[in-house]
C-alpha atoms as a PDB file:
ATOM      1  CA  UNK A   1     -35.100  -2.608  55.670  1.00  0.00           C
ATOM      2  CA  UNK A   2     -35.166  -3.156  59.751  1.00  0.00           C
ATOM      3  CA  UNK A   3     -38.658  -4.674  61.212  1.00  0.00           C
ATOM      4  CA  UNK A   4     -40.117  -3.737  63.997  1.00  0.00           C
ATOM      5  CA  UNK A   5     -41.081  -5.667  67.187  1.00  0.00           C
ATOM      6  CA  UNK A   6     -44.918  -5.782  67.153  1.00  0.00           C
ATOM      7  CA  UNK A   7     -45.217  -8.864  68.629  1.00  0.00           C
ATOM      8  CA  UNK A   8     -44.931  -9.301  72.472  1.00  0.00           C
ATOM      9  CA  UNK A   9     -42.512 -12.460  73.545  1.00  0.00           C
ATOM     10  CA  UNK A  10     -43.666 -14.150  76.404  1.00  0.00           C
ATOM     11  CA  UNK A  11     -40.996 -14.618  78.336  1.00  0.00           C
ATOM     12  CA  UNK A  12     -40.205 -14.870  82.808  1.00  0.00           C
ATOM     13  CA  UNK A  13     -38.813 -11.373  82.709  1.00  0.00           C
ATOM     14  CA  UNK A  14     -42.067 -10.263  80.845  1.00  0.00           C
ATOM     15  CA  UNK A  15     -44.121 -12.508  83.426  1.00  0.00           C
ATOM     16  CA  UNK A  16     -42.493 -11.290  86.455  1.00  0.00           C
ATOM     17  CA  UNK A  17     -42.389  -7.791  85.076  1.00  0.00           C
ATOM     18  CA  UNK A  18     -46.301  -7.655  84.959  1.00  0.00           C
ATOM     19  CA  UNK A  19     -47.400  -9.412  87.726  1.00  0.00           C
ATOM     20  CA  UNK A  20     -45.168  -6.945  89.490  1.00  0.00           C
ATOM     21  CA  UNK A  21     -47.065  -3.947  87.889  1.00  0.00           C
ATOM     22  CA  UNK A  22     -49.915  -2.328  90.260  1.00  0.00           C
ATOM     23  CA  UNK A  23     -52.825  -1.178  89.135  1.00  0.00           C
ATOM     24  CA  UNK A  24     -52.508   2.019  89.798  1.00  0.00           C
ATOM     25  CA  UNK A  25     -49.779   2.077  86.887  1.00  0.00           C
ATOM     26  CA  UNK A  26     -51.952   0.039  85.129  1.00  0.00           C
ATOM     27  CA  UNK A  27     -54.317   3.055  84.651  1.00  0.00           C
ATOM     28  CA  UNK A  28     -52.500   5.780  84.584  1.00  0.00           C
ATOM     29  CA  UNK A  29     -50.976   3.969  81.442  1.00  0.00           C
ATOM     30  CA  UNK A  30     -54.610   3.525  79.901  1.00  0.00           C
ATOM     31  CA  UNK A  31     -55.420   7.501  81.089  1.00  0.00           C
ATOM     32  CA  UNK A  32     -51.961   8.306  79.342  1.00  0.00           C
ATOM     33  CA  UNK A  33     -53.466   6.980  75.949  1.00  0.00           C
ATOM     34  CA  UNK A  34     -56.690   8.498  76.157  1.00  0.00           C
ATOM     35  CA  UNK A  35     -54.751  11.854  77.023  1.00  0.00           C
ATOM     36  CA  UNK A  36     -52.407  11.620  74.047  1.00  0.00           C
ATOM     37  CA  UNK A  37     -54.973  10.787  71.820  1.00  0.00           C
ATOM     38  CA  UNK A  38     -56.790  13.824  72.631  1.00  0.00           C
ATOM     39  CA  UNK A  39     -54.155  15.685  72.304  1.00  0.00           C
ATOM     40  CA  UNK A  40     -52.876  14.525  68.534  1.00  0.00           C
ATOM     41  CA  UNK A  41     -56.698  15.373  67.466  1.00  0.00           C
ATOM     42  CA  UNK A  42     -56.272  19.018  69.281  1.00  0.00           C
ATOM     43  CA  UNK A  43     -53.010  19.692  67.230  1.00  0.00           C
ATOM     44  CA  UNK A  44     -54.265  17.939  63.935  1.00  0.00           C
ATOM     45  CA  UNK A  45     -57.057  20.923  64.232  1.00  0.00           C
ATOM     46  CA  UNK A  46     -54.499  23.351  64.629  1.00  0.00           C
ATOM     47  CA  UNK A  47     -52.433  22.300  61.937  1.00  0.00           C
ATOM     48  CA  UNK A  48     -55.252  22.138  59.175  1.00  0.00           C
ATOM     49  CA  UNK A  49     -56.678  25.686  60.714  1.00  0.00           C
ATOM     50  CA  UNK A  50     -53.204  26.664  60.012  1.00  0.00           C
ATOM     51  CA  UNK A  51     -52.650  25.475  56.858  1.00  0.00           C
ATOM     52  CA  UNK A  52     -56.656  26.650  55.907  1.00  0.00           C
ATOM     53  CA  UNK A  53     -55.738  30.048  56.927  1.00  0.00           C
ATOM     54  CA  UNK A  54     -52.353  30.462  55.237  1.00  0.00           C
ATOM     55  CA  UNK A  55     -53.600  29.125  52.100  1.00  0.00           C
ATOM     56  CA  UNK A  56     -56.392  31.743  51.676  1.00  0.00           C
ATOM     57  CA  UNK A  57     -54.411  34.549  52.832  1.00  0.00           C
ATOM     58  CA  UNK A  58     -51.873  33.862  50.019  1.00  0.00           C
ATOM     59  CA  UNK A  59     -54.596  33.636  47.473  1.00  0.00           C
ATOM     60  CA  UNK A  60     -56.309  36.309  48.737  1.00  0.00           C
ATOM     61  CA  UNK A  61     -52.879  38.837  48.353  1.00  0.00           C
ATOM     62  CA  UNK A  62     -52.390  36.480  44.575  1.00  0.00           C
ATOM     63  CA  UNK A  63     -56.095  37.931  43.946  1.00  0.00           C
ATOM     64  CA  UNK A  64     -55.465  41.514  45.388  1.00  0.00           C
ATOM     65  CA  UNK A  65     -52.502  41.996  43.241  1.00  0.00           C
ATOM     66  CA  UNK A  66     -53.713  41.114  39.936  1.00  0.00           C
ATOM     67  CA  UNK A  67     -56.754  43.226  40.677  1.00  0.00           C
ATOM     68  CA  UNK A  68     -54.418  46.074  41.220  1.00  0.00           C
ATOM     69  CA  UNK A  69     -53.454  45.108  37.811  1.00  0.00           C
ATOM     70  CA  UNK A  70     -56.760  45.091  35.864  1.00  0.00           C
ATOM     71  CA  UNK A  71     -58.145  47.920  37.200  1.00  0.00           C
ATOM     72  CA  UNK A  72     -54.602  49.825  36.346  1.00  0.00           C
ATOM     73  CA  UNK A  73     -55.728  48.828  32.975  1.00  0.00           C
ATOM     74  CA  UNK A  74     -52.915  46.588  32.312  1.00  0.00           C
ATOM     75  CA  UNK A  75     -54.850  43.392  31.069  1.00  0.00           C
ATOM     76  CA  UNK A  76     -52.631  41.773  28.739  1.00  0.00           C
ATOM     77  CA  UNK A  77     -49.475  41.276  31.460  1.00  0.00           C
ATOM     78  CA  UNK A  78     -52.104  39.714  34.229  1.00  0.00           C
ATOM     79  CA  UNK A  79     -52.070  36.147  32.732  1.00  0.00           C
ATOM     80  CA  UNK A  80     -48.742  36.173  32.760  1.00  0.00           C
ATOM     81  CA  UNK A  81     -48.525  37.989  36.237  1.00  0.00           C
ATOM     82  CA  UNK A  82     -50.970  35.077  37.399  1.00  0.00           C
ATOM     83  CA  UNK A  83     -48.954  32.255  35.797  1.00  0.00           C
ATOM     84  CA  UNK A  84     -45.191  33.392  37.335  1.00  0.00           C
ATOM     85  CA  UNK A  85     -47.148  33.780  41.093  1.00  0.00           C
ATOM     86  CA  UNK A  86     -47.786  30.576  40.774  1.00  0.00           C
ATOM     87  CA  UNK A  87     -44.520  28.739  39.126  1.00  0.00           C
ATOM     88  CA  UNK A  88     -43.183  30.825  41.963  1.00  0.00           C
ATOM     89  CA  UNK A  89     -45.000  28.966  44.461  1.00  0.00           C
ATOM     90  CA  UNK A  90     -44.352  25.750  43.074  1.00  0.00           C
ATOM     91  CA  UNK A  91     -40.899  26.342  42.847  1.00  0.00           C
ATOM     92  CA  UNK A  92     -40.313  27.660  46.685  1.00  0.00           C
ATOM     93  CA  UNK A  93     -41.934  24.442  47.783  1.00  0.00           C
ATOM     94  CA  UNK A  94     -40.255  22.423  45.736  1.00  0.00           C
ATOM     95  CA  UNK A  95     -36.767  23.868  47.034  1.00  0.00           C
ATOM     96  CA  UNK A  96     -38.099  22.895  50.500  1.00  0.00           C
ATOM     97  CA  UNK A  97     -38.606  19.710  49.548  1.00  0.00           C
ATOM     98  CA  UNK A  98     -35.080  19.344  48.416  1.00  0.00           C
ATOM     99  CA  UNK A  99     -34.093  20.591  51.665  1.00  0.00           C
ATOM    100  CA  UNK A 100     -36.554  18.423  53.903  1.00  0.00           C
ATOM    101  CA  UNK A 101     -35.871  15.175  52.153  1.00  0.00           C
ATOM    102  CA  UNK A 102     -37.180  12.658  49.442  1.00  0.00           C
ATOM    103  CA  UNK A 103     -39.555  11.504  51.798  1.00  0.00           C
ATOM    104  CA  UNK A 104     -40.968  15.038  52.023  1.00  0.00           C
ATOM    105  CA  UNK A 105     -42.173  15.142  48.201  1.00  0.00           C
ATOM    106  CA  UNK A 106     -44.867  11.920  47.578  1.00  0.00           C
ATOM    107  CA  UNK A 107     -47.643  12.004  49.382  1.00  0.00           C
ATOM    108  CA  UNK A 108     -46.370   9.467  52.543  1.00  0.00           C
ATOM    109  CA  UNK A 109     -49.065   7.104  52.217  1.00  0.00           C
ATOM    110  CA  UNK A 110     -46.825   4.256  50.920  1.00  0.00           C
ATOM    111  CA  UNK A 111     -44.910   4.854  53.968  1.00  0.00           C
ATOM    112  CA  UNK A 112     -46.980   5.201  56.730  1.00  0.00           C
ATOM    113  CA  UNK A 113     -48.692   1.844  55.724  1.00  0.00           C
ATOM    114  CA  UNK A 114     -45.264   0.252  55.059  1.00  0.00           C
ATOM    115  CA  UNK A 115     -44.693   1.544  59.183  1.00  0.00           C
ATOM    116  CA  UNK A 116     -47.850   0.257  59.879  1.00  0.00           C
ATOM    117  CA  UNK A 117     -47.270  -3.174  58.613  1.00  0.00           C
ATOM    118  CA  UNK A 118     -44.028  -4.097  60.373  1.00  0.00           C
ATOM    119  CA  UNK A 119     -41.292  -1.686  58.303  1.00  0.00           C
ATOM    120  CA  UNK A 120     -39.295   0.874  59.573  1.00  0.00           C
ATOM    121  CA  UNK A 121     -38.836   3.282  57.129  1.00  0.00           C
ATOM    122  CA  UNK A 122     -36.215   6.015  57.596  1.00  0.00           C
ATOM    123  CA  UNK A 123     -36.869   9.785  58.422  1.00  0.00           C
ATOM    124  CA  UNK A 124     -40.284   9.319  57.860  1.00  0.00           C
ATOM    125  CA  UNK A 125     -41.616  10.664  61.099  1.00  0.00           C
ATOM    126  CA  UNK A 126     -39.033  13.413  61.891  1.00  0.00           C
ATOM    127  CA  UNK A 127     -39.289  17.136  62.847  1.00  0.00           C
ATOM    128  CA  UNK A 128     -37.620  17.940  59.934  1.00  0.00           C
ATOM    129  CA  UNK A 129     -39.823  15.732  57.482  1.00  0.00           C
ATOM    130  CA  UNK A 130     -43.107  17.238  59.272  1.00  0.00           C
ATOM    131  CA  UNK A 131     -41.907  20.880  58.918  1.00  0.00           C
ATOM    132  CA  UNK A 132     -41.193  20.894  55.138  1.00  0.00           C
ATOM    133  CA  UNK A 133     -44.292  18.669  54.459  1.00  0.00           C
ATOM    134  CA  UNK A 134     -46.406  21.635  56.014  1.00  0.00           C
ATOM    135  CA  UNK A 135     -44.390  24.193  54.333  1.00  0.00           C
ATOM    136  CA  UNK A 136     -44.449  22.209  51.066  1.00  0.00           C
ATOM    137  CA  UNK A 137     -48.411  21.658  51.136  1.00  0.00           C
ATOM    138  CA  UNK A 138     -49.597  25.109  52.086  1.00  0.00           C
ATOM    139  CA  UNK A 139     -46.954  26.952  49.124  1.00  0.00           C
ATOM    140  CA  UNK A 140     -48.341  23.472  46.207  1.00  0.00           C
ATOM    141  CA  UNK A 141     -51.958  24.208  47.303  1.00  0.00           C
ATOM    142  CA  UNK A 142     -51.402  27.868  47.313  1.00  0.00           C
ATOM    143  CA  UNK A 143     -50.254  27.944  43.710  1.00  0.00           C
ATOM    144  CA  UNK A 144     -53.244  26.161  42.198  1.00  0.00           C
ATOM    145  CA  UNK A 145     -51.521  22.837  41.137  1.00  0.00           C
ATOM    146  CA  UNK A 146     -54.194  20.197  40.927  1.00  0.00           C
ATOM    147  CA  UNK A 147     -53.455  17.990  43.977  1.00  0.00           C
ATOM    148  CA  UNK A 148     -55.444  17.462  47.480  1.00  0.00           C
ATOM    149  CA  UNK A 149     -54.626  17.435  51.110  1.00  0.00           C
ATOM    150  CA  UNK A 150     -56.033  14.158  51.779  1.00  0.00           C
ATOM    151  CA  UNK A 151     -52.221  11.926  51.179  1.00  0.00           C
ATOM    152  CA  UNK A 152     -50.305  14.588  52.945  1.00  0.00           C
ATOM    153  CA  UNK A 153     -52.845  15.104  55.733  1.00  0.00           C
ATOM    154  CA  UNK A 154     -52.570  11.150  56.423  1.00  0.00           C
ATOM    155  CA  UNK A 155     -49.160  11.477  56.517  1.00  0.00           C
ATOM    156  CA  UNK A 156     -48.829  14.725  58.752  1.00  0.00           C
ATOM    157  CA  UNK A 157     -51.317  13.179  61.171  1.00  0.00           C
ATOM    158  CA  UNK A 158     -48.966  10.128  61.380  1.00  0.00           C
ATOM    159  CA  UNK A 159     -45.511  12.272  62.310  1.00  0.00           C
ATOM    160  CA  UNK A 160     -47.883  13.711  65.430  1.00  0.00           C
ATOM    161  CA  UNK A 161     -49.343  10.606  66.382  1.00  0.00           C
ATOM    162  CA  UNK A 162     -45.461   9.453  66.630  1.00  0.00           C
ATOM    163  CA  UNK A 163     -44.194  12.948  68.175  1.00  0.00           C
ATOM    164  CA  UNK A 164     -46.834  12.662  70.614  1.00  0.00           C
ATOM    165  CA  UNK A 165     -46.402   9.585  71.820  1.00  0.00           C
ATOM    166  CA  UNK A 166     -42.838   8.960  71.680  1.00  0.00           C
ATOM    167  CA  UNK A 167     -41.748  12.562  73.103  1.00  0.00           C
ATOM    168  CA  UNK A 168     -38.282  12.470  71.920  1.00  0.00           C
ATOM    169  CA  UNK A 169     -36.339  13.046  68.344  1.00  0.00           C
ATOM    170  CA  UNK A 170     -33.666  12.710  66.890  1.00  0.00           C
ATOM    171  CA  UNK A 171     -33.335  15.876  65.107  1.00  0.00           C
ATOM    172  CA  UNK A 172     -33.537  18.165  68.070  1.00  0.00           C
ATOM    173  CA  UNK A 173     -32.081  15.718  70.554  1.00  0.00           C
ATOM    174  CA  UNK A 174     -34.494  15.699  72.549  1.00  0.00           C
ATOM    175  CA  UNK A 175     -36.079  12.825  74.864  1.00  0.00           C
ATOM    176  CA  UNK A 176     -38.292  12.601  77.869  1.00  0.00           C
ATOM    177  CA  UNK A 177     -37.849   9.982  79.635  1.00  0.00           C
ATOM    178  CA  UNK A 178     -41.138   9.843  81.598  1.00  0.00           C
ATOM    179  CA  UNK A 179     -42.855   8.818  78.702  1.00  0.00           C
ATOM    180  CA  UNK A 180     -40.672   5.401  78.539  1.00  0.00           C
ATOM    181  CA  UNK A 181     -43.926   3.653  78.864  1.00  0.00           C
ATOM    182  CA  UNK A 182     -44.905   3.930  75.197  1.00  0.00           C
ATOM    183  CA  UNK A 183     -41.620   4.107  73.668  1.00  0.00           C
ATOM    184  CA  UNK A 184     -42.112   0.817  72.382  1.00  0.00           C
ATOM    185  CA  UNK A 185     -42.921   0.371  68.844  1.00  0.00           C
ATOM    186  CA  UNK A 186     -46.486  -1.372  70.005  1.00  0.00           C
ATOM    187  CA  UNK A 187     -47.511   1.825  71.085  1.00  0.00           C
ATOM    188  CA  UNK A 188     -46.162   3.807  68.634  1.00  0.00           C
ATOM    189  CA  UNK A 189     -48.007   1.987  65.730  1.00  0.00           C
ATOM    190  CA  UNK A 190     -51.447   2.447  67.299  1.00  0.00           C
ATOM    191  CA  UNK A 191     -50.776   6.106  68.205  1.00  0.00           C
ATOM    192  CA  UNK A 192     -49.630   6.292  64.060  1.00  0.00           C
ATOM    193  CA  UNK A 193     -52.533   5.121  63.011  1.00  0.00           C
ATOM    194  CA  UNK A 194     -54.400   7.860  65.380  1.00  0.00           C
ATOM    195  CA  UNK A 195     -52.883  10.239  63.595  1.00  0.00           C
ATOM    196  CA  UNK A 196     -53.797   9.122  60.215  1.00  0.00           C
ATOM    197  CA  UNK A 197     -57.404   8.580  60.979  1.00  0.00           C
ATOM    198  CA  UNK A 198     -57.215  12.437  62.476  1.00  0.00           C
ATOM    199  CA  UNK A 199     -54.911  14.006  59.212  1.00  0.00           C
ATOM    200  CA  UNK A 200     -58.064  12.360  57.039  1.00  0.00           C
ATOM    201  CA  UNK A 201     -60.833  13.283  59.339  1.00  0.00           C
ATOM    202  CA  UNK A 202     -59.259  16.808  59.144  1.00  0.00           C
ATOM    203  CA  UNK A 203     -58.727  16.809  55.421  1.00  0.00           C
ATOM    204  CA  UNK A 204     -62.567  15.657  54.663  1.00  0.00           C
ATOM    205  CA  UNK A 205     -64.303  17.092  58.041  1.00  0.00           C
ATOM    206  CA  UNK A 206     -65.499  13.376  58.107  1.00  0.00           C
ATOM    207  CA  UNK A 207     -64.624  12.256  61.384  1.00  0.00           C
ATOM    208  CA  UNK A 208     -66.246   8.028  60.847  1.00  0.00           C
ATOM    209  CA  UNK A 209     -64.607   8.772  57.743  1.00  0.00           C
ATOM    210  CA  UNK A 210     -60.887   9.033  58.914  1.00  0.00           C
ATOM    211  CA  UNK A 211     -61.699   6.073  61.423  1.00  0.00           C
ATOM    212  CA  UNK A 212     -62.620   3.728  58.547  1.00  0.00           C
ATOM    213  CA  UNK A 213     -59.771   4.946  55.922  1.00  0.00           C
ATOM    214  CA  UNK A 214     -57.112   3.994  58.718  1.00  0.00           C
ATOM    215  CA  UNK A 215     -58.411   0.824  59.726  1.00  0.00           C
ATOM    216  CA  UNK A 216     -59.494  -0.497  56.038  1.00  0.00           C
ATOM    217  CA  UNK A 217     -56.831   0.946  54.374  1.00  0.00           C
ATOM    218  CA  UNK A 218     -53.362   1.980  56.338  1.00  0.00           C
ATOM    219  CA  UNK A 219     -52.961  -0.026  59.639  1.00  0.00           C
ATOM    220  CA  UNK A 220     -53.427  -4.247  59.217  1.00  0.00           C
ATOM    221  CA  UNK A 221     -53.110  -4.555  63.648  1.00  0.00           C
ATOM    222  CA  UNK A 222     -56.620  -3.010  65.415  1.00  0.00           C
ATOM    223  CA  UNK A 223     -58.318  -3.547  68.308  1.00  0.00           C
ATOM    224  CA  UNK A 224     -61.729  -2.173  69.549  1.00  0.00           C
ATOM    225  CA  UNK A 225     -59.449  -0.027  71.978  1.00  0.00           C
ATOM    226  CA  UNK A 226     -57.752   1.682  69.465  1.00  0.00           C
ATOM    227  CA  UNK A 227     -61.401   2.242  67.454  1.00  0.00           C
ATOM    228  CA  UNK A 228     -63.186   4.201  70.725  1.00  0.00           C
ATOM    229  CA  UNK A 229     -59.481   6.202  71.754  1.00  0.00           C
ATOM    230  CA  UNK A 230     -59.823   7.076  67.911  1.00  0.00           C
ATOM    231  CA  UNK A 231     -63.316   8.360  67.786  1.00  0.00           C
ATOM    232  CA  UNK A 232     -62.370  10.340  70.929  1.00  0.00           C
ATOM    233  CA  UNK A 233     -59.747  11.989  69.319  1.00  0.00           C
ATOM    234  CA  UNK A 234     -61.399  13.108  66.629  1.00  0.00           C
ATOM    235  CA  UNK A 235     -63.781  15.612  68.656  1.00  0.00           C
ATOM    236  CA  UNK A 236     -60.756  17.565  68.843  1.00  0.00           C
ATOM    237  CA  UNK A 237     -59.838  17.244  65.586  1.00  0.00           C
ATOM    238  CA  UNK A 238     -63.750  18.834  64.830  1.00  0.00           C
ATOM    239  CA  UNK A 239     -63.819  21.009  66.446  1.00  0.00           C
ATOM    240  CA  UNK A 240     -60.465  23.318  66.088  1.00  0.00           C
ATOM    241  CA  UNK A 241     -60.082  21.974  62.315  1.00  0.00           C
ATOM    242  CA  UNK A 242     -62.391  22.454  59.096  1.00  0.00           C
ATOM    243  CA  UNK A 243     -61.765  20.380  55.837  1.00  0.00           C
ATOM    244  CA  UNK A 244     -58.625  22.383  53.862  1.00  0.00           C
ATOM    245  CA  UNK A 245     -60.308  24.526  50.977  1.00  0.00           C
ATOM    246  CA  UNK A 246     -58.428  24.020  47.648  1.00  0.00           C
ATOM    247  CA  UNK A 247     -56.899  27.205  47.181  1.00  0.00           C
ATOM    248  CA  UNK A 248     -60.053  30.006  47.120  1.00  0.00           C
ATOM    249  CA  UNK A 249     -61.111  32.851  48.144  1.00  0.00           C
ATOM    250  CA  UNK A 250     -62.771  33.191  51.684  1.00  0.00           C
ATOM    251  CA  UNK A 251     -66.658  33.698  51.358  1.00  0.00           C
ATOM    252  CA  UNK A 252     -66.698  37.213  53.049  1.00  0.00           C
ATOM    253  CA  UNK A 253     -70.445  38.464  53.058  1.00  0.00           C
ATOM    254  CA  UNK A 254     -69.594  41.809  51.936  1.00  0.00           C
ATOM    255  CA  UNK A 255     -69.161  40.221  49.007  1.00  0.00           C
ATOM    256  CA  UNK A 256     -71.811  38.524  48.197  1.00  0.00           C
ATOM    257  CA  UNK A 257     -73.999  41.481  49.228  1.00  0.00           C
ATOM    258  CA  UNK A 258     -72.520  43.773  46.893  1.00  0.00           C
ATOM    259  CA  UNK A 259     -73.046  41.535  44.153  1.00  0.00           C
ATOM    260  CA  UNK A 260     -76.835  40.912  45.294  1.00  0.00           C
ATOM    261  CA  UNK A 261     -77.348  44.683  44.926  1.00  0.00           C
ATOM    262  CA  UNK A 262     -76.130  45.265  42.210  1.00  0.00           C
ATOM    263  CA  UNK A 263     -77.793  42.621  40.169  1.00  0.00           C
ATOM    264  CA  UNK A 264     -75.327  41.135  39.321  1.00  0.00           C
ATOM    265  CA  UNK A 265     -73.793  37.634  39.431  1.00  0.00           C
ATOM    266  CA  UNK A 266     -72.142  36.355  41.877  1.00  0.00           C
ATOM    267  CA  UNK A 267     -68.531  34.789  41.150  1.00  0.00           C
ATOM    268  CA  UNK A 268     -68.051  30.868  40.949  1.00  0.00           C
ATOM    269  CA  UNK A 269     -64.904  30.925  43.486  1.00  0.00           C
ATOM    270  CA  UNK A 270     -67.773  33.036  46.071  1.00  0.00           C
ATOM    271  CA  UNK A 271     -70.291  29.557  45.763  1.00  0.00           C
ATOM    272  CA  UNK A 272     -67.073  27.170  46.141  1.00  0.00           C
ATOM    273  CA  UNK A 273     -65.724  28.908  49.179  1.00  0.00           C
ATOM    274  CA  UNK A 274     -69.288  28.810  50.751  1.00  0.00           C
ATOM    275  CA  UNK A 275     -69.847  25.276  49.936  1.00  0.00           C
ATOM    276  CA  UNK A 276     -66.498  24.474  51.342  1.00  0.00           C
ATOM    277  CA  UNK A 277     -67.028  26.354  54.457  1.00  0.00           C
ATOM    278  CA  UNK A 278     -70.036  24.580  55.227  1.00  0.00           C
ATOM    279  CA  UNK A 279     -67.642  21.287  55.142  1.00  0.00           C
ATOM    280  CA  UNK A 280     -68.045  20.798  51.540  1.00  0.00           C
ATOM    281  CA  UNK A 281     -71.837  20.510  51.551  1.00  0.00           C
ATOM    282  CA  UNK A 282     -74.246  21.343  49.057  1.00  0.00           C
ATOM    283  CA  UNK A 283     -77.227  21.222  50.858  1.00  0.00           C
ATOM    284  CA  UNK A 284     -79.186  22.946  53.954  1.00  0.00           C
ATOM    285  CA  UNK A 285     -76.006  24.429  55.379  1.00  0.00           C
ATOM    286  CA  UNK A 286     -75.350  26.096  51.962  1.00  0.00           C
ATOM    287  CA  UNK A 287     -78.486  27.154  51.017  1.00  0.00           C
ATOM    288  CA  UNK A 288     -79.058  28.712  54.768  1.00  0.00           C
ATOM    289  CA  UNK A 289     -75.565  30.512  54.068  1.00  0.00           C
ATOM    290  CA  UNK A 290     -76.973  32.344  50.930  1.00  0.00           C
ATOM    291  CA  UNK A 291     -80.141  33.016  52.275  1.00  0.00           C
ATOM    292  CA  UNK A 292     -78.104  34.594  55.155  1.00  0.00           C
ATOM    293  CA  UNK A 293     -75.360  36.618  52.384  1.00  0.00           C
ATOM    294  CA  UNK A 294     -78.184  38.169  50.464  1.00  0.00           C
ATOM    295  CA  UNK A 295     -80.037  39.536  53.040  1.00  0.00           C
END
């Protein structure tokens, strides 16, 4: 295991190096943070309104087929119709995990923290491990295994804090150099742990939330910089993400209408996806939503 250089060693070259710095550099550095903190909560939205849209469009064509099924009368084979979609799921994202790497299949919590305390660990913040970590959590939660976004999310959130900030990799070969100011790893921890406070804000919709998981529990070096570029962040992460719905339905109001008159009762997956679209809540927002549906 190789550490990394967190610590800054005071040295003449480092003396003469930023007495020589004006302060005009000075400030476009601090902008630059601000900016690319922004930006990781932006795409951090994007990716969960991504990964919240592909994993209800798969379970709504899962749903859509075996309803072909039962009304075709053919009851008995839907079970197993249901159970084979779903080991077929499993499987595909399994096989990308296989492709991706073994750092691709836990949930990368261990490993972002490891980074975060001082240890590099290897291909754990590559294209290639954030690519089949997004593939491999939208097929898992499609297929109804009982897991959650919130380990994968952290660890997601991480590999764009470090793409961000770093603007180069390995993988693709590619490297710009004008962002040699924060290709240090100094900068590149605090921009990880911006990610992982976004990747949890996004998988809860609890922005104070995702601040106070990465600072209790994944990065041990803070600073009451990092804590206000972090909350600012997470605006974008609010507002172009909602928390990841565990593999249900969409609450579409036709729906619930047709149930309401007919007399019937309404479905249990219908109440979860409308609790979940109002970020999980069971209260005004959800009881405003039905009052809205049945009328």
């Amino acid at each position: 295991m190789e550490s990394l250089d967190f610590q800054v060693i005071d040295n003449v070259l480092l003396r003469s190096y930023t007495t020589s710095v004006k302060w005009r550099e000075r400030l476009w550095k601090s902008l630059g943070k601000w900016l690319i903190a922004f930006l990781i909560g932006v795409i951090m939205g994007l990716i969960v309104y991504c990964v919240k849209m592909s994993v209800e469009n798969l379970t709504e064509i899962k749903f859509e087929v075996l309803n072909h099924f039962v009304k075709s009368g053919q009851t008995f084979s839907v079970f197993f119709l249901y159970l084979a979609i779903n080991l077929g799921l499993a499987l595909l994202g399994c096989l990308i995990v296989f492709a991706a790497g073994p750092v691709t299949s836990s949930s990368g919590i261990p490993e972002v923290k490891g980074y975060l305390n001082g240890v590099r660990v290897l291909r754990a913040f590559n294209a290639r491990t954030l690519i089949g970590k997004i593939t491999s959590l939208i097929l898992a939660f499609s297929s109804n295994l009982a897991l959650g976004p919130e380990g994968p999310m952290f660890h997601i959130g991480s590999m764009v804090g470090a793409a961000l900030s770093q603007a180069k990799s390995k993988t693709i070969g590619f490297n710009l150099k004008s962002f040699w100011r924060y290709q240090n790893d100094r900068d590149k921890r605090d921009f990880i742990s911006c990610g992982a406070a976004a990747g949890i804000a996004a998988a809860f919709g609890a922005p104070i939330g995702g601040v106070l998981f990465a600072m209790e529990e994944g990065s041990s070096f803070w600073s009451k910089q990092l804590s206000w570029r972090t909350f600012f962040q997470l605006h974008g992460v609010h507002v172009h993400g909602q928390p990841v719905p565990a593999g249900v339905p969409a609450a579409d109001p036709r729906l619930w209408r047709a149930h309401v008159r007919a007399g019937t009762a309404v479905p249990l997956h219908l109440h979860r996806a409308a609790a979940l679209r109002c970020h999980g809540g069971g209260g005004r927002p959800y009881r405003r939503s039905l009052l809205t549906l049945q009328h």
